[in-house]
N, C-alpha and C. Protein backbone atom coordinates (compact mmCIF):
# COMPACT_ATOMS: atom_id res chain seq x y z
N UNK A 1 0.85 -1.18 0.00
CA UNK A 1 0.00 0.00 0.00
C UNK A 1 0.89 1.24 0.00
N UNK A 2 0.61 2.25 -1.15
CA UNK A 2 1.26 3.56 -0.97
C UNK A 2 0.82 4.63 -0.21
N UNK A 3 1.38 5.60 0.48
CA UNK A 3 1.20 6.47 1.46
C UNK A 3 -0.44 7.04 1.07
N UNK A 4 0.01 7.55 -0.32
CA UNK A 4 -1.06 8.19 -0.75
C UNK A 4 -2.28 7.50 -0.65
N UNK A 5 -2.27 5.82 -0.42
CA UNK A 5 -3.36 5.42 -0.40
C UNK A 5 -4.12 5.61 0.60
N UNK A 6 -3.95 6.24 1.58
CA UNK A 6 -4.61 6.40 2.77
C UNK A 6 -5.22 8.15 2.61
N UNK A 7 -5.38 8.58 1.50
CA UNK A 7 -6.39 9.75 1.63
C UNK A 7 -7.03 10.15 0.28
N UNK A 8 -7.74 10.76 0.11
CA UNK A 8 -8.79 11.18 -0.75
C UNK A 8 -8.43 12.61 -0.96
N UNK A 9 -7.80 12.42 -1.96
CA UNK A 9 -7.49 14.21 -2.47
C UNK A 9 -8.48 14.73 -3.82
N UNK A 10 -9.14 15.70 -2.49
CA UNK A 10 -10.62 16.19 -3.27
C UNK A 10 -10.26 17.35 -4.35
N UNK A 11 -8.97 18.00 -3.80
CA UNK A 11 -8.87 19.03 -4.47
C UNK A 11 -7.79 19.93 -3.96
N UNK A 12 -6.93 20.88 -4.54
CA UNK A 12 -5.77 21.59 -3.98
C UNK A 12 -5.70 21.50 -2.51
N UNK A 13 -6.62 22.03 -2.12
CA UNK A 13 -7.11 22.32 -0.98
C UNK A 13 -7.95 21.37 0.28
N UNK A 14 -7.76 20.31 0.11
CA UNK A 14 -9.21 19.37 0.53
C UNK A 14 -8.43 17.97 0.52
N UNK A 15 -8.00 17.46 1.49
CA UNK A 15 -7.31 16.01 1.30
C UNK A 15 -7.68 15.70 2.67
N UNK A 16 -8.55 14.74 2.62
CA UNK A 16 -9.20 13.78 3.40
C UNK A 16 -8.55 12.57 3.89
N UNK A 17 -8.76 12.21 4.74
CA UNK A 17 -8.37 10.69 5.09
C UNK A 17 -9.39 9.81 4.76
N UNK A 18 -9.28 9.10 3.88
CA UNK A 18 -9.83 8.01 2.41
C UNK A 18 -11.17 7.42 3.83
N UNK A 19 -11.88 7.41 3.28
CA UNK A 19 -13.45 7.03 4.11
C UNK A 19 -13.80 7.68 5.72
N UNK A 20 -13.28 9.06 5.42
CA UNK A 20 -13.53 9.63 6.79
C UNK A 20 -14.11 11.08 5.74
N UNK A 21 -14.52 12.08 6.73
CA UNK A 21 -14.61 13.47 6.21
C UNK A 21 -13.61 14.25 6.91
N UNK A 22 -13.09 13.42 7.83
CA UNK A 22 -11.93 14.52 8.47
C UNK A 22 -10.53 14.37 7.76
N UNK A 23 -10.16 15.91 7.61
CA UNK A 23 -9.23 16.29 6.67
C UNK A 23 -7.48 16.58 7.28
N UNK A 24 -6.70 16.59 6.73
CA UNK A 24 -5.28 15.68 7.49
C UNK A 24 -5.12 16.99 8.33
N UNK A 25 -5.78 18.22 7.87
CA UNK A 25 -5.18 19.81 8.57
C UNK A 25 -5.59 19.51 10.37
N UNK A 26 -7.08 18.62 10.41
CA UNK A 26 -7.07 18.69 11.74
C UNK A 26 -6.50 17.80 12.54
N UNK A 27 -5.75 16.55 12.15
CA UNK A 27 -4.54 15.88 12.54
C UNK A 27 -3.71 16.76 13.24
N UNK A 28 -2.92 17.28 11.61
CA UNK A 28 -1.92 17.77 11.48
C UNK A 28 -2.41 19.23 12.59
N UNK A 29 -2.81 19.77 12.61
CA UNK A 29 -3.03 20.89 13.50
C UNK A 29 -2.58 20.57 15.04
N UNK A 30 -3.37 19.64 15.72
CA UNK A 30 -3.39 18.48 16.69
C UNK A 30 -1.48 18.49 17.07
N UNK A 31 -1.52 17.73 16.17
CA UNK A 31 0.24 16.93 16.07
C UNK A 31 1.02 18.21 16.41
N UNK A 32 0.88 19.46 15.28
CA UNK A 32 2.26 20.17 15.68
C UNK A 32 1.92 21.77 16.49
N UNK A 33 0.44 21.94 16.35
CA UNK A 33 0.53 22.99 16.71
C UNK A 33 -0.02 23.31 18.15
N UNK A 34 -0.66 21.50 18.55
CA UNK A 34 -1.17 21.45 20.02
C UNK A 34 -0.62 20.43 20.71
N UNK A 35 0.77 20.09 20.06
CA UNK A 35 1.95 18.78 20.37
C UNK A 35 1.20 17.38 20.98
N UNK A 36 0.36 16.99 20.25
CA UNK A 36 -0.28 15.74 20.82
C UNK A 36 0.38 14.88 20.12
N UNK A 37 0.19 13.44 20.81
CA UNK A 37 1.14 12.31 20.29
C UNK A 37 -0.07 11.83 19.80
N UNK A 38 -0.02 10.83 18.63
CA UNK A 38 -1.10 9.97 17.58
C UNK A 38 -1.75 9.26 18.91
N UNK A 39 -1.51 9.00 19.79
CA UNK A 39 -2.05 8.07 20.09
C UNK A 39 -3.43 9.06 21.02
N UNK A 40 -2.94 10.11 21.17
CA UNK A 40 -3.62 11.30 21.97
C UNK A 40 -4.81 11.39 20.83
N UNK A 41 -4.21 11.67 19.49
CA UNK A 41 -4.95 12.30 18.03
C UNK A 41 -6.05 11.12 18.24
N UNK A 42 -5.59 10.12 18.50
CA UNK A 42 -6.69 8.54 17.62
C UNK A 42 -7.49 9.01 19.09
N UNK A 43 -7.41 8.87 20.19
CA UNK A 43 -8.08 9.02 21.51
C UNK A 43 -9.28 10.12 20.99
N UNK A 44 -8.57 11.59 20.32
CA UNK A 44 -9.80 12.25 20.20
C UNK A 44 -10.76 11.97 18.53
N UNK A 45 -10.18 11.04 17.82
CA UNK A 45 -10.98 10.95 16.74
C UNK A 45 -10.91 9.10 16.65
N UNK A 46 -11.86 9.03 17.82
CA UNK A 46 -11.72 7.19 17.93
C UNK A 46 -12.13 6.60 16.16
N UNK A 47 -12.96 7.18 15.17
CA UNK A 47 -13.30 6.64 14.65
C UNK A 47 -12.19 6.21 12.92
N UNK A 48 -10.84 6.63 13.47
CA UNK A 48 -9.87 6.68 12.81
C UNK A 48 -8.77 5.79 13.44
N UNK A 49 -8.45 5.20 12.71
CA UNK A 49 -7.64 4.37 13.26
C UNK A 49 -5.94 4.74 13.61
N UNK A 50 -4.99 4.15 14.09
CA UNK A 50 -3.85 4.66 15.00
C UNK A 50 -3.04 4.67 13.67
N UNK A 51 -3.19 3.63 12.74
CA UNK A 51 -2.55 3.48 11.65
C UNK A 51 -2.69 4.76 10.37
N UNK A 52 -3.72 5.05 10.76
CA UNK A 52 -4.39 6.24 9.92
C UNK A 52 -4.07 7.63 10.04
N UNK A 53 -3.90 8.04 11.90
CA UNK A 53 -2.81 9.03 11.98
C UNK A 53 -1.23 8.66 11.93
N UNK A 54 -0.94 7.86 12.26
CA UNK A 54 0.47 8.03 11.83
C UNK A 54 0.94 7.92 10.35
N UNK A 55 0.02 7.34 9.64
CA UNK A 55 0.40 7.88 8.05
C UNK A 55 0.10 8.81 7.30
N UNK A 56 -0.66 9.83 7.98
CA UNK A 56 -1.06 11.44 8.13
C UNK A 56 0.13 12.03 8.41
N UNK A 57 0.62 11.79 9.37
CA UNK A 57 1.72 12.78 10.25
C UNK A 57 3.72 12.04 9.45
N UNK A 58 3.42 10.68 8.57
CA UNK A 58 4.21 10.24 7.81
C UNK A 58 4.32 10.61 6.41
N UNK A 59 2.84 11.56 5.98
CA UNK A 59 2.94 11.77 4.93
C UNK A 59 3.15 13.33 5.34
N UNK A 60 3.05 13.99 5.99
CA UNK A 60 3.53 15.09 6.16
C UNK A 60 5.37 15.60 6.50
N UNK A 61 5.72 14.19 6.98
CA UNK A 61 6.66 14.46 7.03
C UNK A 61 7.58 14.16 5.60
N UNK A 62 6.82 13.23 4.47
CA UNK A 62 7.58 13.25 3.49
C UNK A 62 7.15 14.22 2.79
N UNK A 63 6.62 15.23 2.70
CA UNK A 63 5.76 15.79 2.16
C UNK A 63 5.65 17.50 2.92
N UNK A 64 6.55 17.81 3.58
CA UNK A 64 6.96 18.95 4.58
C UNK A 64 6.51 20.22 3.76
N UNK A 65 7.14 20.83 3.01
CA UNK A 65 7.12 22.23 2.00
C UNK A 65 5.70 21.74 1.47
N UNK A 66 5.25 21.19 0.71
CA UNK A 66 3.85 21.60 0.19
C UNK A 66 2.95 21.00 1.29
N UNK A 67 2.71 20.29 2.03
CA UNK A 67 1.83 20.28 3.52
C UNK A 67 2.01 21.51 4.38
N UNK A 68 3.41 22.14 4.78
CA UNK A 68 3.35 22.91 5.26
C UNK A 68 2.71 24.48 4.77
N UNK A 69 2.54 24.42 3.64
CA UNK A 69 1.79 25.52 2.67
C UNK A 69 0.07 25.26 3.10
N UNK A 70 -0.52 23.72 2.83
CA UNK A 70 -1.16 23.49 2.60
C UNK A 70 -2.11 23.95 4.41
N UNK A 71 -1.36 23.63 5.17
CA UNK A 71 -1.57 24.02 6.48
C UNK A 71 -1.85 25.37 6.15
N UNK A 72 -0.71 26.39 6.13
CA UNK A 72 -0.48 27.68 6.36
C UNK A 72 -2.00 28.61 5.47
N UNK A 73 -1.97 27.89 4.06
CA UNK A 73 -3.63 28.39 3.60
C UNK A 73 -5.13 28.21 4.14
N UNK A 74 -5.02 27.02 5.07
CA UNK A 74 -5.67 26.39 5.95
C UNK A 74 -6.21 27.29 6.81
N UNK A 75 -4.89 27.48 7.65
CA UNK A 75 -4.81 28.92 8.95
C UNK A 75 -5.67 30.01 8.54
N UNK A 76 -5.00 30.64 7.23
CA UNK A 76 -5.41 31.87 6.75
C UNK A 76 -6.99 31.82 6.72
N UNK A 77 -7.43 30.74 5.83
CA UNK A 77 -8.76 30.84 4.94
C UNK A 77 -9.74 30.62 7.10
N UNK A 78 -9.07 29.92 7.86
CA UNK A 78 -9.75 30.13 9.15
C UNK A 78 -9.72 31.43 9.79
N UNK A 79 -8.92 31.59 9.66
CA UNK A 79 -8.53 33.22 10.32
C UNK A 79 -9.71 34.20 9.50
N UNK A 80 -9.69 34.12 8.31
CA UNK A 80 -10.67 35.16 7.70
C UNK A 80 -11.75 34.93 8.23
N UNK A 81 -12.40 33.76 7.76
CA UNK A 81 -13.84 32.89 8.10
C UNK A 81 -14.05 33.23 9.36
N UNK A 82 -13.75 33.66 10.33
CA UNK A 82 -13.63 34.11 11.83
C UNK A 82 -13.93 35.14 11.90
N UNK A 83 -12.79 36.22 11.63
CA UNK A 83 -13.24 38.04 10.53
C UNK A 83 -14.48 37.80 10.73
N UNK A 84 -14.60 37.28 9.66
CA UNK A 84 -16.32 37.54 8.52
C UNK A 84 -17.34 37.48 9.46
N UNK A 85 -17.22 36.63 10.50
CA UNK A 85 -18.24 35.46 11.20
C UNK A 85 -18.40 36.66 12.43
N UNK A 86 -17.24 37.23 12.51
CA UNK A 86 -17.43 38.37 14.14
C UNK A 86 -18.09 39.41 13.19
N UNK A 87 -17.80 39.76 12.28
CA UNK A 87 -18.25 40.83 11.72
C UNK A 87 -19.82 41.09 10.96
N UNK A 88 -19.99 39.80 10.56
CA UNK A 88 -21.20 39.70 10.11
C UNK A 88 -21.89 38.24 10.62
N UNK A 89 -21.99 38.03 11.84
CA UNK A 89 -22.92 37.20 12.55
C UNK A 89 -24.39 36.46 12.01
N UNK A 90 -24.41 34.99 11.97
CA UNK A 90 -25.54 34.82 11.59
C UNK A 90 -26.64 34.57 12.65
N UNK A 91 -27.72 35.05 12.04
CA UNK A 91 -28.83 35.25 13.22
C UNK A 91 -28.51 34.53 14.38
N UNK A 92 -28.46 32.88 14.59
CA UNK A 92 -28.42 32.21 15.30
C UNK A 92 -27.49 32.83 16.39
N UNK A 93 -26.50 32.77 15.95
CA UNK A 93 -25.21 33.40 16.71
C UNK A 93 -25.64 34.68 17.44
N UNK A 94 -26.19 35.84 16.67
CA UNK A 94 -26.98 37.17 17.03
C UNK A 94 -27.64 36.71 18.52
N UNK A 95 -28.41 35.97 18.37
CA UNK A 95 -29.81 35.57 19.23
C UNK A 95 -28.91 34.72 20.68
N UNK A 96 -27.84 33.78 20.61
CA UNK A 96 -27.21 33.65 21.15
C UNK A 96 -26.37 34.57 22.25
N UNK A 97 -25.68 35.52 21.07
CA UNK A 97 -25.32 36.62 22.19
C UNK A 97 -26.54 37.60 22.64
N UNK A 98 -27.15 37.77 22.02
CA UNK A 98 -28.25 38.75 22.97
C UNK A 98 -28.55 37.80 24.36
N UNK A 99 -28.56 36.73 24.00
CA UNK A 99 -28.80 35.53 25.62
C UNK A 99 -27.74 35.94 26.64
N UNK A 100 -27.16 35.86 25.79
CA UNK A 100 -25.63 35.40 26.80
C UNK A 100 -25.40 37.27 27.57
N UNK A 101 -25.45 38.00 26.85
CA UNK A 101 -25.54 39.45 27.26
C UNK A 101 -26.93 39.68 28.23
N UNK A 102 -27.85 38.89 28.67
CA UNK A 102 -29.09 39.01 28.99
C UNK A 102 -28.60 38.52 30.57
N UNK A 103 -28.31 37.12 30.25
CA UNK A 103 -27.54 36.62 31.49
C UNK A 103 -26.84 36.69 32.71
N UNK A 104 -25.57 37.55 31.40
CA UNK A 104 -24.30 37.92 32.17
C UNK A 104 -24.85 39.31 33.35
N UNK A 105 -26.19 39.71 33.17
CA UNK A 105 -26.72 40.81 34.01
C UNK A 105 -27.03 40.16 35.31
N UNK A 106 -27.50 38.69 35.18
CA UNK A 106 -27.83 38.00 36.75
C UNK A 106 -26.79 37.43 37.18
N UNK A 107 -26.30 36.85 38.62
CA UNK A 107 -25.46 36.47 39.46
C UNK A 107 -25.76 34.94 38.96
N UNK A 108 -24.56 34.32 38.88
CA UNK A 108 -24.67 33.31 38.26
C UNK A 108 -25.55 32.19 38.82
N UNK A 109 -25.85 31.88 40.24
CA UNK A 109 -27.00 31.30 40.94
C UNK A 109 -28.39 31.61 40.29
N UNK A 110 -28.73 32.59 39.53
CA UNK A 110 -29.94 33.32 38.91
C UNK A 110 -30.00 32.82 37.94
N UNK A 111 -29.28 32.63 37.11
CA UNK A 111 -28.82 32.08 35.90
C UNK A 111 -29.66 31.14 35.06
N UNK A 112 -29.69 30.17 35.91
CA UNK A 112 -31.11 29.26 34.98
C UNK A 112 -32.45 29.48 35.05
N UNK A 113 -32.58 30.32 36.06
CA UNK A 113 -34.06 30.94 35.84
C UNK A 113 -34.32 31.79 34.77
N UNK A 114 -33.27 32.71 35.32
CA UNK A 114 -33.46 33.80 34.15
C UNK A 114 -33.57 33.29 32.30
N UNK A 115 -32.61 32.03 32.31
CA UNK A 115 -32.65 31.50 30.91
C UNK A 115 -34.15 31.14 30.63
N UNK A 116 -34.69 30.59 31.56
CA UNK A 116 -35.61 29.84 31.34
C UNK A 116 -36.87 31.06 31.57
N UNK A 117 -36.93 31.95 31.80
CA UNK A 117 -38.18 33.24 31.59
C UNK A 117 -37.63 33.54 30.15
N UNK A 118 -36.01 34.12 29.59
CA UNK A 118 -36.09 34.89 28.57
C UNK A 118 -36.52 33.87 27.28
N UNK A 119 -36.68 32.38 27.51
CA UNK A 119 -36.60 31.69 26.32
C UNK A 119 -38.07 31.42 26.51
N UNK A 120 -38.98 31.34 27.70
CA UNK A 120 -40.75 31.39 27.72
C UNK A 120 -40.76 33.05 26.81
N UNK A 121 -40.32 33.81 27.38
CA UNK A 121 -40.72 35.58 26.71
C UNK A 121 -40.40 35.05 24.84
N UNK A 122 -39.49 34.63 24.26
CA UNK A 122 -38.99 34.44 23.26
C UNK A 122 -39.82 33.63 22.27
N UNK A 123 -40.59 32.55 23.62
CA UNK A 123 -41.60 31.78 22.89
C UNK A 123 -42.94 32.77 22.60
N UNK A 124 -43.12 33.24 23.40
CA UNK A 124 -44.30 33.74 23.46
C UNK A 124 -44.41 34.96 22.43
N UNK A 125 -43.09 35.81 22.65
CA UNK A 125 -43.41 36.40 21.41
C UNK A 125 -43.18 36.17 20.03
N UNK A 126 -42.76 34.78 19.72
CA UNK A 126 -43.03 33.71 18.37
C UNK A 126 -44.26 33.90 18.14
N UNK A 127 -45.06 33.58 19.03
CA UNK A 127 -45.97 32.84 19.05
C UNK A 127 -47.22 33.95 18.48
N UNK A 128 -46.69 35.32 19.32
CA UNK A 128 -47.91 36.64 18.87
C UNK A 128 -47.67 37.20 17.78
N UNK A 129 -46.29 36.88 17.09
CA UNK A 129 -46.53 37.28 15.93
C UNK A 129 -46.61 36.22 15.00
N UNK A 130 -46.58 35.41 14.95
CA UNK A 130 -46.89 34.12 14.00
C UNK A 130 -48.68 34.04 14.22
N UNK A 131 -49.47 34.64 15.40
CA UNK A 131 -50.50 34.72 15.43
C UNK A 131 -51.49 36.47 14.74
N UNK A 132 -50.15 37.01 14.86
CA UNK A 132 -50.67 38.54 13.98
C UNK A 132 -50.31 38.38 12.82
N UNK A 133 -49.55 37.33 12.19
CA UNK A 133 -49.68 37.14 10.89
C UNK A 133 -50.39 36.30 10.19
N UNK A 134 -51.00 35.45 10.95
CA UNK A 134 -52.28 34.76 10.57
C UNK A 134 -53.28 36.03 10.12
N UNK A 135 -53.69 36.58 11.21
CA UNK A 135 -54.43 37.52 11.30
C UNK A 135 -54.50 38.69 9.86
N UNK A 136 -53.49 38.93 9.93
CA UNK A 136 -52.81 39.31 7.90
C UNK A 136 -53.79 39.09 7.16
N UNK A 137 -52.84 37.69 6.87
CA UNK A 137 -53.23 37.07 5.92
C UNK A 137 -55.06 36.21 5.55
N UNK A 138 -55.72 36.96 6.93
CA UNK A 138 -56.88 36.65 6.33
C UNK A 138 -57.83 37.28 6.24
């Protein structure tokens, strides 16, 4: 079996470990940039086998200058996607921090009450306007 046989190269950018969706950057991320040993890596991705990271972290090492690129565009294209994501928030996230900013006003003992009134208030006002738009529409 050749090295390469152990991944699925989708595209410049996109090289998989061959019947997984996880891609060698989050190995490789793991391995050098949060110094875990394979056996640490397989512990957090049980569904990969021990043989599977170490021929990740074997093909990186034959494979140093263009993996190490391949990482470094990796970083970047995360780093932006982050940017974008603080900067232009999707609702979910929005609605999230308005919680979490709602919260952080009660003492943390208060805390699950308070969650649990602002997400009844949240229902309820679903609920009056999904019922004033009935009302609309007829």
């Amino acid at each position: 079996m050749q090295l390469e046989d152990y991944f699925d190269f989708l595209a410049p950018d996109d090289i998989r470990i061959k019947g997984h969706r996880i891609g060698i950057e989050t190995l490789l991320y793991e391995y050098i940039h949060r110094a875990q040993t394979p056996e640490e890596i397989q512990q957090t991705y049980p569904t990969l086998t021990l043989e599977e990271v170490y021929a990740t972290i074997l093909y990186y090492q034959h494979n140093k200058e263009k993996v190490s690129k391949y990482l470094a565009d990796y970083l970047e294209y995360c780093f932006k996607a982050r940017k974008e994501a603080a900067r232009n928030p999707l609702p979910a996230t929005q609605r999230l921090l308005r919680i979490k900013a709602q919260l952080d006003t009660y003492p943390p003992e208060e805390r699950d009450a308070a969650l649990k009134r602002i997400l009844a208030e949240e229902k309820a006002e679903k609920a009056k306007a999904a019922h004033a738009h009935k009302a609309e529409v007829v």
